[in-house]
C-alpha atoms as a PDB file:
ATOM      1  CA  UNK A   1       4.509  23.185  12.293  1.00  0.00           C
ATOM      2  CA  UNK A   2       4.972  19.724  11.488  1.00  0.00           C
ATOM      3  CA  UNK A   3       3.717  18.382   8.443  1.00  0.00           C
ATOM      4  CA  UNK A   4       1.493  15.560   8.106  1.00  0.00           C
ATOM      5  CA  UNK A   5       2.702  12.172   5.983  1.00  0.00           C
ATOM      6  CA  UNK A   6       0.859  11.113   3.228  1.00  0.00           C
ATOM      7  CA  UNK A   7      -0.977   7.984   3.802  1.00  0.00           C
ATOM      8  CA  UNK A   8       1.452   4.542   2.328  1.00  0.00           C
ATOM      9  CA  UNK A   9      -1.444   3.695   0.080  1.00  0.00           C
ATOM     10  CA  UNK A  10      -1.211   6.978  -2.010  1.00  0.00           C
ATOM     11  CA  UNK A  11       2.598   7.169  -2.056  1.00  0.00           C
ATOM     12  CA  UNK A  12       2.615   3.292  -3.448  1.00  0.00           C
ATOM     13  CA  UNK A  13       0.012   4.516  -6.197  1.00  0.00           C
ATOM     14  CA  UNK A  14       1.613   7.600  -7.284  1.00  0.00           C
ATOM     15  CA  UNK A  15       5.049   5.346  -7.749  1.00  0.00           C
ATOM     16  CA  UNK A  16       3.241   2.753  -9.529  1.00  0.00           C
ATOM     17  CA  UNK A  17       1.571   5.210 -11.780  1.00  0.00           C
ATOM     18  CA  UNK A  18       5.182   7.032 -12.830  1.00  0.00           C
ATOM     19  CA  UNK A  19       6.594   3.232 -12.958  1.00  0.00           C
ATOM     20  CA  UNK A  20       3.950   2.384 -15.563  1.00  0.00           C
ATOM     21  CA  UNK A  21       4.153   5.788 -17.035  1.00  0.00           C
ATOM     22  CA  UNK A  22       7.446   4.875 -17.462  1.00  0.00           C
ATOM     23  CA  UNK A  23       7.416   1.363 -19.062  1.00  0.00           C
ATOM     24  CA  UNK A  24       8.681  -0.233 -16.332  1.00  0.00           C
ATOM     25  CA  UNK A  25       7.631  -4.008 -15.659  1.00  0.00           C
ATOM     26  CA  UNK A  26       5.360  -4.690 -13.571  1.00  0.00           C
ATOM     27  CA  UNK A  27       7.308  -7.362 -11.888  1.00  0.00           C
ATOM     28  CA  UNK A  28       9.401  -4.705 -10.076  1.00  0.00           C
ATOM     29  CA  UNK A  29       7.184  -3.803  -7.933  1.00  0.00           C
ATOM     30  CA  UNK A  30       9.175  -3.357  -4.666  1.00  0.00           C
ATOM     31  CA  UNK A  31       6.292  -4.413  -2.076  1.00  0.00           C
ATOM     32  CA  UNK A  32       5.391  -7.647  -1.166  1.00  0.00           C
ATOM     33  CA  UNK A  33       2.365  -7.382   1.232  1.00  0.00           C
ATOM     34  CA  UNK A  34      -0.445  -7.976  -0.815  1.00  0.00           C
ATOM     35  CA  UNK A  35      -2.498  -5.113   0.708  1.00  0.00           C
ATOM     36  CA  UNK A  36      -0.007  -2.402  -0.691  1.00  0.00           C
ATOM     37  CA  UNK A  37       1.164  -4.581  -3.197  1.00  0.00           C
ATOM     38  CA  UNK A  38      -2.113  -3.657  -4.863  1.00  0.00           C
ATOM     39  CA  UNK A  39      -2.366  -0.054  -5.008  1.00  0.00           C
ATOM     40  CA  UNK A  40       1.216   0.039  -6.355  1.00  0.00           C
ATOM     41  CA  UNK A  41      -0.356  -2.366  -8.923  1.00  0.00           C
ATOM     42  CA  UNK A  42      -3.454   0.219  -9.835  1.00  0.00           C
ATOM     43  CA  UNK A  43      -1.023   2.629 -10.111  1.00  0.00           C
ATOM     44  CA  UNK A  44       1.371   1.198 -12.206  1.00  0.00           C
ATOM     45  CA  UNK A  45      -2.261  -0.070 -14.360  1.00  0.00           C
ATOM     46  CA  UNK A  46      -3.187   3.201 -14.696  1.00  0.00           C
ATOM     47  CA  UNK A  47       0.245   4.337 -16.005  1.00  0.00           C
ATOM     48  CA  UNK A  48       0.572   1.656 -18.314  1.00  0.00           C
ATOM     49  CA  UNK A  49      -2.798   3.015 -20.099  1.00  0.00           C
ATOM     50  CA  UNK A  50      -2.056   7.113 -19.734  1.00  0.00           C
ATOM     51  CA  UNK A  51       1.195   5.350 -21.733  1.00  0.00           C
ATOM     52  CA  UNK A  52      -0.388   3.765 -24.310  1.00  0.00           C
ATOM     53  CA  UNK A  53      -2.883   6.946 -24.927  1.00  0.00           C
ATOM     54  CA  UNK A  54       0.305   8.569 -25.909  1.00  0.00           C
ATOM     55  CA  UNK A  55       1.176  10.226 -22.423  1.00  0.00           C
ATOM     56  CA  UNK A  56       4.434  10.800 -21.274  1.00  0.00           C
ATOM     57  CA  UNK A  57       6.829  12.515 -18.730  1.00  0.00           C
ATOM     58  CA  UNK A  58       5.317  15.698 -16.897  1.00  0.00           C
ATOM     59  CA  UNK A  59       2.464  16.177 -19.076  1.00  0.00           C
ATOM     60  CA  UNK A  60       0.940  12.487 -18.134  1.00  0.00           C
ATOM     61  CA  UNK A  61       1.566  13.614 -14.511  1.00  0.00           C
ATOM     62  CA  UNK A  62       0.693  16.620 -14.434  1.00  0.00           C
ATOM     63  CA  UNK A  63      -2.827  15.293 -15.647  1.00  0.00           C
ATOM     64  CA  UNK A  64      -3.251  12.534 -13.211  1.00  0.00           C
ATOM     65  CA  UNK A  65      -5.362  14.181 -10.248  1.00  0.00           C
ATOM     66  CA  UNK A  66      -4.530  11.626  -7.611  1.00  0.00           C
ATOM     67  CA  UNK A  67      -0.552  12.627  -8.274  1.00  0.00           C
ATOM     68  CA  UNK A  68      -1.529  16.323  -7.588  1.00  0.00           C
END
């Protein structure tokens, strides 16, 4: 049985949440269609903040639900 691909939107989020998570900038996002381009960008938001609250590496994703 085949499985079934996540949707583009969710992949581009989770990556923009570990980018953030990460301190990465947010000018490398790697999409430029604005439609995607912004749920990498609420991703990467979201990572930037669970960063500044003092999460980090598996822990920070590990409590992220839309990552599970």
């Amino acid at each position: 049985m085949r499985t079934q691909k996540r949707d583009r939107s969710s992949t581009l989020h989770n990556r923009g949440f570990v980018a953030g998570l990460t301190g990465r900038s947010r000018e490398e996002c790697p999409v430029q269609v604005a439609d995607l381009r912004s749920h990498w960008m609420n991703g990467w938001r979201e990572g930037r903040e669970a960063h500044w609250n003092g999460m980090s590496g598996v822990s920070a994703i590990q409590v992220n639900p839309t990552l599970a």
